[in-house]
N, C-alpha and C. Protein backbone atom coordinates (compact mmCIF):
# COMPACT_ATOMS: atom_id res chain seq x y z
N UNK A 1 56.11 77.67 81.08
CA UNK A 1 56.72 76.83 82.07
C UNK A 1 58.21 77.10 82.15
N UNK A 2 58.59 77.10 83.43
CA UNK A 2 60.25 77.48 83.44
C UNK A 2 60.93 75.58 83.44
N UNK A 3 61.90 75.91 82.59
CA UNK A 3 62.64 74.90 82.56
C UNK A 3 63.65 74.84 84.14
N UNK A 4 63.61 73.74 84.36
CA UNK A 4 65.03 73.30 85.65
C UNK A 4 66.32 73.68 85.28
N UNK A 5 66.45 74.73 86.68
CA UNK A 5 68.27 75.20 86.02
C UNK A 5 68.13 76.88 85.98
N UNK A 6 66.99 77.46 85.47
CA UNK A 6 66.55 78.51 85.00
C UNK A 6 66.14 79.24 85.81
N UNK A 7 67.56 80.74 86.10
CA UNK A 7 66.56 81.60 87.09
C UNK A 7 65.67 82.37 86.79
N UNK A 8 64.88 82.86 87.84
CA UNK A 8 63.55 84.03 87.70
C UNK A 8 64.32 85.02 87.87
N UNK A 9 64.42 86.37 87.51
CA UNK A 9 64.85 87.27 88.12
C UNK A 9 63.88 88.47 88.25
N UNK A 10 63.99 88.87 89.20
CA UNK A 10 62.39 89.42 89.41
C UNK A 10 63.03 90.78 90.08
N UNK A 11 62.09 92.00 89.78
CA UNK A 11 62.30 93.67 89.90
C UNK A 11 62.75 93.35 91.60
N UNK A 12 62.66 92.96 92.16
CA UNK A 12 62.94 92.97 93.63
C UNK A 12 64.57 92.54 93.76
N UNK A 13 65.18 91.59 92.88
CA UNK A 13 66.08 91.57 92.81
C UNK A 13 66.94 92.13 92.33
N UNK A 14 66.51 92.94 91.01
CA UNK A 14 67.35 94.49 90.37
C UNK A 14 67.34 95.33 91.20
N UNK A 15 66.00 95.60 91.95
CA UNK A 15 66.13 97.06 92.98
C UNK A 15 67.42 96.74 93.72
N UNK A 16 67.56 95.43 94.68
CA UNK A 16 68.63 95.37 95.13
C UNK A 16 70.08 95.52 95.09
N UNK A 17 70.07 94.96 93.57
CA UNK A 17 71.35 95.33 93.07
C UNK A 17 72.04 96.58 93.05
N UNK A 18 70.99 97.53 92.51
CA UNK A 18 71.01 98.83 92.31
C UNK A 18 71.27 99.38 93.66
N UNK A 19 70.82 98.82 94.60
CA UNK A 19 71.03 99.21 95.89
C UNK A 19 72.44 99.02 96.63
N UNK A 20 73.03 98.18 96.19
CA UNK A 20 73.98 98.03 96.83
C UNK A 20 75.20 98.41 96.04
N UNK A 21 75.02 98.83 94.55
CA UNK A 21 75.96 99.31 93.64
C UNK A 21 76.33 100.96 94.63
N UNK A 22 75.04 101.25 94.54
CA UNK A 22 74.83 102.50 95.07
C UNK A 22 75.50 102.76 96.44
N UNK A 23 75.56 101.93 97.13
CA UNK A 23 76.21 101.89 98.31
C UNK A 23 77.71 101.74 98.50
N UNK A 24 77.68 100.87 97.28
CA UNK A 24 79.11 101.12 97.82
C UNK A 24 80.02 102.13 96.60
N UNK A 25 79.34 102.91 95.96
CA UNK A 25 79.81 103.72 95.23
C UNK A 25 80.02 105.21 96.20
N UNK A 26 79.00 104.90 96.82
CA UNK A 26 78.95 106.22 97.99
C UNK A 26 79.82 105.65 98.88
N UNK A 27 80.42 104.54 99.37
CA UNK A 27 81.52 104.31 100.32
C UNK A 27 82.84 104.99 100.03
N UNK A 28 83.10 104.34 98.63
CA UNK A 28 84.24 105.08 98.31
C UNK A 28 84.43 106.53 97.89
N UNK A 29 83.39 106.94 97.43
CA UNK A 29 83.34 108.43 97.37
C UNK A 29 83.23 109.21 99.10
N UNK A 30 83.14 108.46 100.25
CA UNK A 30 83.07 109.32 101.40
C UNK A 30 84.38 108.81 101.64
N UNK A 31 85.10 107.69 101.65
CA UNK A 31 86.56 107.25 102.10
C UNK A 31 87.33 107.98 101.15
N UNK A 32 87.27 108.48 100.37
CA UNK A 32 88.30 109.27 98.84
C UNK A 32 88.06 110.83 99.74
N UNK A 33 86.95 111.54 99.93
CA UNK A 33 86.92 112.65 100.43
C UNK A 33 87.74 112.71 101.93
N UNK A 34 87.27 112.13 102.99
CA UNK A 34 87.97 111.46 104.03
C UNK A 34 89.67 111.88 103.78
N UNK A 35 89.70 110.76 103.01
CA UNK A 35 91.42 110.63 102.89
C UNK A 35 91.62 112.16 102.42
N UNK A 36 91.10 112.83 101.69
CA UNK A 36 92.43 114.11 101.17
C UNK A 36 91.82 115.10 102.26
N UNK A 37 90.67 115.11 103.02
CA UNK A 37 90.62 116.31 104.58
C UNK A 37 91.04 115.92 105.06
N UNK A 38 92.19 114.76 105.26
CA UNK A 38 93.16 114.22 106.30
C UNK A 38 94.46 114.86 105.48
N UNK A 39 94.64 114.57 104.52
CA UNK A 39 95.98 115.31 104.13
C UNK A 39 95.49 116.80 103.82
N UNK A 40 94.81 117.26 103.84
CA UNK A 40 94.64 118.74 103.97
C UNK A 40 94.79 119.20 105.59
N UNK A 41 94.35 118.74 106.12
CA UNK A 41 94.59 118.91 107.60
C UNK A 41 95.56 118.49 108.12
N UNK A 42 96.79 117.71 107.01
CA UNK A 42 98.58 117.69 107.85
C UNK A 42 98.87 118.54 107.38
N UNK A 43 98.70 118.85 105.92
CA UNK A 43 99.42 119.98 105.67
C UNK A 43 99.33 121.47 106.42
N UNK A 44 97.99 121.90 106.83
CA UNK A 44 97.24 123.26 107.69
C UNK A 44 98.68 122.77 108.69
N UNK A 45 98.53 121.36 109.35
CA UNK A 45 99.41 121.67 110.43
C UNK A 45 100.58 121.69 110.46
N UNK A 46 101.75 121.28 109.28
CA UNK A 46 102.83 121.02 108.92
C UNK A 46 103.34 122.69 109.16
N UNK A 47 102.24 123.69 108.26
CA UNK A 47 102.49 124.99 108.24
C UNK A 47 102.64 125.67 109.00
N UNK A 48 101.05 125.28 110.14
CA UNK A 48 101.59 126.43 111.44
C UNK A 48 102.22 125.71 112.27
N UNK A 49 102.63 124.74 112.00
CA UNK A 49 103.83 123.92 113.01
C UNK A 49 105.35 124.68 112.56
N UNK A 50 105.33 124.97 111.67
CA UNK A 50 106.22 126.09 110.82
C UNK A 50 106.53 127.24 111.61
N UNK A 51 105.30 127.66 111.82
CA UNK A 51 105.42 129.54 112.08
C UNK A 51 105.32 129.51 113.30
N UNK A 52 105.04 128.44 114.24
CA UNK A 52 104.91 128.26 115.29
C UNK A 52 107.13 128.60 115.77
N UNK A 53 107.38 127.89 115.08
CA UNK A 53 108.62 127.48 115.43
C UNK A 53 109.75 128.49 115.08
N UNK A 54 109.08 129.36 114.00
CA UNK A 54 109.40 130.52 113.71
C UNK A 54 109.45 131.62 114.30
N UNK A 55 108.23 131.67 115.46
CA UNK A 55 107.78 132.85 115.68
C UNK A 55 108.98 132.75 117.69
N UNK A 56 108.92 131.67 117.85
CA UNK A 56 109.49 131.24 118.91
C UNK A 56 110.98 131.40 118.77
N UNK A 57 111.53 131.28 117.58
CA UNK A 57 112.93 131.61 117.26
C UNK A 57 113.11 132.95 116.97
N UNK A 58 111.71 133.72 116.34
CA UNK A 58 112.23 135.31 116.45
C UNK A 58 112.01 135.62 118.25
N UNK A 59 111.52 135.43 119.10
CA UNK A 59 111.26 136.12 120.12
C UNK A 59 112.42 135.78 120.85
N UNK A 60 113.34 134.68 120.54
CA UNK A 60 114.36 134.44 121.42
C UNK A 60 115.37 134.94 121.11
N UNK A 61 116.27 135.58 121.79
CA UNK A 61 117.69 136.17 121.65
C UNK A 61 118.10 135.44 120.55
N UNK A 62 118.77 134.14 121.31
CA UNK A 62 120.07 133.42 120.32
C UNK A 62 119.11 132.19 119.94
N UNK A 63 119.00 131.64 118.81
CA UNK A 63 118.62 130.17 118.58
C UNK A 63 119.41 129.25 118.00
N UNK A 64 119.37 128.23 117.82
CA UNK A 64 120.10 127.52 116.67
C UNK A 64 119.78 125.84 117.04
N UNK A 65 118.75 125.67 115.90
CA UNK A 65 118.17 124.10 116.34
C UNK A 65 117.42 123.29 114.66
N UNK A 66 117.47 122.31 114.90
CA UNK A 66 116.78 121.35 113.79
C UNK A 66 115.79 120.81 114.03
N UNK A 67 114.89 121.21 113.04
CA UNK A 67 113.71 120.77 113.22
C UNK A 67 113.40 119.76 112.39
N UNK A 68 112.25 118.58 112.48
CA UNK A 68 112.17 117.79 111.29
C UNK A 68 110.67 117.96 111.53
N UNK A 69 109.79 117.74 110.03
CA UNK A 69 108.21 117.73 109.83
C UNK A 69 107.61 116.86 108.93
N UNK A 70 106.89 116.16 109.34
CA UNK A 70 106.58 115.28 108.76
C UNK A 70 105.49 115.60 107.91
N UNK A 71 105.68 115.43 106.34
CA UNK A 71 104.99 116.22 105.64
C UNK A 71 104.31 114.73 104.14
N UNK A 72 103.10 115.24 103.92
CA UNK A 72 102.07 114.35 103.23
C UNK A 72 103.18 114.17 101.91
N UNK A 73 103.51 112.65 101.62
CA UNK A 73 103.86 112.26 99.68
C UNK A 73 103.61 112.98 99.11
N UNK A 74 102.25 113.17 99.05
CA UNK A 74 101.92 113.97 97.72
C UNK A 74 102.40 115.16 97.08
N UNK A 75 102.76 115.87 98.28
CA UNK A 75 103.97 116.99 98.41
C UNK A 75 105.24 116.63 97.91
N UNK A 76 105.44 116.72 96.82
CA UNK A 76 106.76 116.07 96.08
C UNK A 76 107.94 116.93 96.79
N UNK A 77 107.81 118.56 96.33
CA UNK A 77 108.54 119.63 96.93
C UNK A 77 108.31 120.42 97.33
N UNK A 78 108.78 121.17 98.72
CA UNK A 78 108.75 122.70 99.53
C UNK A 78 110.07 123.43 98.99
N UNK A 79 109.39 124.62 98.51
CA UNK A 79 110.49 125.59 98.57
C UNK A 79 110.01 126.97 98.81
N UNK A 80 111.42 127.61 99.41
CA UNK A 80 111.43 128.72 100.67
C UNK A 80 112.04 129.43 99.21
N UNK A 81 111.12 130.44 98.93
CA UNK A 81 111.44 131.04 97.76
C UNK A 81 111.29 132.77 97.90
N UNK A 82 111.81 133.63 98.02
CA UNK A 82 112.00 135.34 97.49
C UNK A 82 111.64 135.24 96.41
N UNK A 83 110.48 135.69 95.76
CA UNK A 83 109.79 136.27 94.38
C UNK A 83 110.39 137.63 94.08
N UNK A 84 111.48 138.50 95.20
CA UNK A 84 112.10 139.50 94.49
C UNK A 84 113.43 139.25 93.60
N UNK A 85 114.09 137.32 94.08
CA UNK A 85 115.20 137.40 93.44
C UNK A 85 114.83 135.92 92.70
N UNK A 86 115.63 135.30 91.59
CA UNK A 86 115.43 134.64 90.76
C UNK A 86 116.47 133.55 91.15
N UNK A 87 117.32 133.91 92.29
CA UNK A 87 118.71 132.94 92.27
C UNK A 87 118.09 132.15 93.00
N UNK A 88 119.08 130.70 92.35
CA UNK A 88 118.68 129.41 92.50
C UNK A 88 117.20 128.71 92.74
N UNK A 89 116.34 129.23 91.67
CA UNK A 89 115.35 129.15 91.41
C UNK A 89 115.65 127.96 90.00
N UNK A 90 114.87 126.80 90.07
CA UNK A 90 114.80 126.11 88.91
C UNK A 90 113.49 126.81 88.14
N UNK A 91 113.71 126.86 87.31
CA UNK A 91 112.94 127.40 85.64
C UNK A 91 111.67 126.55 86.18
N UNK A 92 111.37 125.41 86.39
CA UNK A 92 110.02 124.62 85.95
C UNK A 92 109.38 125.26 87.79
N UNK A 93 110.22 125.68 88.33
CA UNK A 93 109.29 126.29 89.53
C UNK A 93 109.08 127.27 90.00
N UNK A 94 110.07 128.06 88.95
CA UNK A 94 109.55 129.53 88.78
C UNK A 94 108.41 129.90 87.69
N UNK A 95 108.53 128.75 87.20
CA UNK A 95 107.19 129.35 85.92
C UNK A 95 105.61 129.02 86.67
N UNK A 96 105.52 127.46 87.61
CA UNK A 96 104.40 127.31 88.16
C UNK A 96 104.26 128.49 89.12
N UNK A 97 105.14 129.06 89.81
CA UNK A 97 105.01 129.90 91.50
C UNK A 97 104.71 131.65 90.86
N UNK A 98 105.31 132.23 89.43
CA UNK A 98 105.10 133.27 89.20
C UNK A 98 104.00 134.05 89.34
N UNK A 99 102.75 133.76 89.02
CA UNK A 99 101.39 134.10 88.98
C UNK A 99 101.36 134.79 90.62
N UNK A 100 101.85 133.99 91.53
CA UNK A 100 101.55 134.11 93.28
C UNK A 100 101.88 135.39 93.83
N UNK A 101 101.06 135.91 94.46
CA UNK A 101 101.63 137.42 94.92
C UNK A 101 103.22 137.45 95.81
N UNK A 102 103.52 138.75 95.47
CA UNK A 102 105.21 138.62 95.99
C UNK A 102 104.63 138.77 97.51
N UNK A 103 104.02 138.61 98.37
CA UNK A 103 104.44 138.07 99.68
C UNK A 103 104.33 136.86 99.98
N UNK A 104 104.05 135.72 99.34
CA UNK A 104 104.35 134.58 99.77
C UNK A 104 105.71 134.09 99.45
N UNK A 105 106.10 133.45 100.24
CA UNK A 105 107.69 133.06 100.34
C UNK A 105 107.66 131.28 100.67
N UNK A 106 106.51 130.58 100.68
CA UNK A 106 106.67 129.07 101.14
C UNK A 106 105.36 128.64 99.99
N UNK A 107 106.50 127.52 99.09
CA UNK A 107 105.22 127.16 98.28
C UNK A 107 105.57 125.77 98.17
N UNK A 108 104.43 124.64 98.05
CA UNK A 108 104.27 123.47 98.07
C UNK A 108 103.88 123.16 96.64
N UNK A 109 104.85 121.87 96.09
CA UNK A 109 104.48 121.09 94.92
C UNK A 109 104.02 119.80 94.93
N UNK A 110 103.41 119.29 94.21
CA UNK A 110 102.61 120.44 92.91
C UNK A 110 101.46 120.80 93.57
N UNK A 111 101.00 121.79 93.25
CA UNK A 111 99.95 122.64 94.01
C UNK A 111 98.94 122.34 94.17
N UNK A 112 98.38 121.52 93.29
CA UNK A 112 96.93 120.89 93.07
C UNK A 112 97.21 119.74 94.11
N UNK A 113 98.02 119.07 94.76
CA UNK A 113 98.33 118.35 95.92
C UNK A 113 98.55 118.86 97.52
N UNK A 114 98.19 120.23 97.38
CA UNK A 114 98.51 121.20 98.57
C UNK A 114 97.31 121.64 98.89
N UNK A 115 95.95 121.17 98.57
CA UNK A 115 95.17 121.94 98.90
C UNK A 115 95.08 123.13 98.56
N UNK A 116 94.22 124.63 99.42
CA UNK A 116 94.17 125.49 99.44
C UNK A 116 95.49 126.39 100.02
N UNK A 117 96.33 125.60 100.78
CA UNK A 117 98.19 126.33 100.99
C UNK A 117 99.24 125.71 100.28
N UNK A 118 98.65 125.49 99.18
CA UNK A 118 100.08 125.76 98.09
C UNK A 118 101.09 127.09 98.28
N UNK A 119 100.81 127.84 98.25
CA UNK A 119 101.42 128.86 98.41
C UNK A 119 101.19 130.09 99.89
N UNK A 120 102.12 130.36 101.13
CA UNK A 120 102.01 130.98 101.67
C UNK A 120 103.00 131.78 102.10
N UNK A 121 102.81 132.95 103.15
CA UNK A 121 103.95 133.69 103.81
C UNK A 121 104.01 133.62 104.88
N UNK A 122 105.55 133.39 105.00
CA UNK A 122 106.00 133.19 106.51
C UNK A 122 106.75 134.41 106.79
N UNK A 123 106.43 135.25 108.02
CA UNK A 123 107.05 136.39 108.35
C UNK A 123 108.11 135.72 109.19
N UNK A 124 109.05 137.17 109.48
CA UNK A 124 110.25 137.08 110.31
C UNK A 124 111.48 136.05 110.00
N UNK A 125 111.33 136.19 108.55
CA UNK A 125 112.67 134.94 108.23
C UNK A 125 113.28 135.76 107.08
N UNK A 126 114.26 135.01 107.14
CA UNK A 126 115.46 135.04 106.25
C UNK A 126 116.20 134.09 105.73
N UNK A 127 116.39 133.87 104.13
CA UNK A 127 116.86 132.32 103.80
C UNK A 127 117.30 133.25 102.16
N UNK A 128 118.23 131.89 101.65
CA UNK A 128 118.47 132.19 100.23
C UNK A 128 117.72 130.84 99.57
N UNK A 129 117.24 131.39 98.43
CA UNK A 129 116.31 130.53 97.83
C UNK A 129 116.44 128.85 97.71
N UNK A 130 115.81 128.00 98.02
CA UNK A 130 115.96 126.85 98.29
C UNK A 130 115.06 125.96 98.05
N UNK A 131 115.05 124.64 97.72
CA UNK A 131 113.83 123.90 98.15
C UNK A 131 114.43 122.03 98.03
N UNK A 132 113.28 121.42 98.58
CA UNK A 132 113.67 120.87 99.51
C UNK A 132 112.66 119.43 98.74
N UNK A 133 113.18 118.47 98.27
CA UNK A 133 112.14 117.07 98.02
C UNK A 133 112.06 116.44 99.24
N UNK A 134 110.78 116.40 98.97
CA UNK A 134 110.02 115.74 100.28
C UNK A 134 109.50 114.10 100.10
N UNK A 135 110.40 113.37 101.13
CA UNK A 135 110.31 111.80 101.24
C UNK A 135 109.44 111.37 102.25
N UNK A 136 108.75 112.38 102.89
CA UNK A 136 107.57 112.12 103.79
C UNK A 136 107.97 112.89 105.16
N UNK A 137 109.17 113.16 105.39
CA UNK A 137 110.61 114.38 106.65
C UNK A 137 111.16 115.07 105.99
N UNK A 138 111.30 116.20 106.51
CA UNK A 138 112.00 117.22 105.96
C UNK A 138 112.04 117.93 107.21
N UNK A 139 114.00 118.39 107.01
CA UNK A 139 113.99 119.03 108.19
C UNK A 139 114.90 120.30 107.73
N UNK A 140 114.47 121.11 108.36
CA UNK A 140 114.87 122.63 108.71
C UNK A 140 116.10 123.04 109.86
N UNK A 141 116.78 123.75 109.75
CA UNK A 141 117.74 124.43 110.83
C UNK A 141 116.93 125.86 111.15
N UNK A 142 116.98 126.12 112.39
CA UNK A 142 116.52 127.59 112.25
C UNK A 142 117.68 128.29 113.00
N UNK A 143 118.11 129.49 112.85
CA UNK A 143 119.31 130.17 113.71
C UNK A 143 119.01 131.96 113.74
N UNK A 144 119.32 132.19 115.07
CA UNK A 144 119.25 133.55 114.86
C UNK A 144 120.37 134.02 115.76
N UNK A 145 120.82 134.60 115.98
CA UNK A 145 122.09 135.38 116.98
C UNK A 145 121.11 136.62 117.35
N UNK A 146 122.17 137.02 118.16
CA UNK A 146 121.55 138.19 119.14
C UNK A 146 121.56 139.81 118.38
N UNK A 147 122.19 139.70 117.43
CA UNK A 147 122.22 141.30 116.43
C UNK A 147 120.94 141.18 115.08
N UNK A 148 120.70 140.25 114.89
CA UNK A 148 119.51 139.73 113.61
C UNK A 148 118.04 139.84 114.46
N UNK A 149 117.44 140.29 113.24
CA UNK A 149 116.17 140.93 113.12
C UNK A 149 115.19 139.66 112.66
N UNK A 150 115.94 138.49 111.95
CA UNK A 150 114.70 137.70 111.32
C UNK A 150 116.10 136.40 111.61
N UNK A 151 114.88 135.48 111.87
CA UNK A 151 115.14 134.05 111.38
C UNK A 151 115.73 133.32 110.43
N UNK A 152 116.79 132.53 110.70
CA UNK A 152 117.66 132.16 109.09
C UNK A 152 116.77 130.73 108.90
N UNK A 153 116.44 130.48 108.02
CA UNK A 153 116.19 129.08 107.77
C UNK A 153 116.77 128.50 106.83
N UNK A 154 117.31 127.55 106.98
CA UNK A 154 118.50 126.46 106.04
C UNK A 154 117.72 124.88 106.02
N UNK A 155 118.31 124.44 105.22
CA UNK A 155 118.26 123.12 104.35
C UNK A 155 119.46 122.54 105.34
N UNK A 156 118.86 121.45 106.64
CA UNK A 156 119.86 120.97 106.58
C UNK A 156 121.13 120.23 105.93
């Protein structure tokens, strides 16, 4: 005899449970995936929003303009880096970026926050080594005059 007060709990009510643990364990595992192919897909565009702007400043005679890009937190720092020279390179980001083949020149920190373009190359530029903490904007100068072959890019 069940005493008053006293629930039954019966397999129909565990299945359920189980059911809805399950559910919403798979919610947040599709909203967690979600969220970082959204910041993988600003960053894809942060980049060729890059070379876009690049490629438009090499084809033009004279340029000279500021750009700003709005780029994912997680991206602590961008830096516009020459792997042939070492100047003004900090030590803790030359030791992560070394491994990377010498034609990439644009690498995103920390890398495991960059997706698959942590590290890429941007043709037709010219810069002295730099980089840049990222507060969510970051903006660029680009300049070229009419005797130059490549694109300057500066830290405003």
């Amino acid at each position: 005899m069940e005493k008053k007060g006293q629930m039954k709990i019966s397999f129909g009510m565990i299945f359920s449970l189980i059911i809805i643990i399950a559910i919403i364990t798979t919610a947040f595992f599709v909203i967690r995936l979600v969220l970082k192919n959204q910041r993988c897909m600003e960053i894809n565009l942060v980049i060729e929003d890059l070379k876009e702007n690049i490629d438009q400043a090499w084809k033009s005679e004279k340029v000279s303009y500021d750009k700003e890009f709005s780029v994912p937190t997680q991206i602590k720092k961008i830096c516009f880096i020459n792997l042939n020279s070492r100047d003004g390179i900090p030590e803790e980001v030359y030791l992560e970026i070394r491994e990377n083949s010498e034609s990439d020149n644009l690498f995103l920190f920390p890398a495991n926050s960059a997706c698959e373009r942590h590290a890429t190359s941007l043709n037709h530029i010219e810069f002295d080594n730099f980089c840049i903490d990222n507060t969510g904007k970051i903006s660029l100068r680009f300049e070229k005059s009419l005797d130059e072959d490549f694109v300057r890019i500066k830290n405003e």
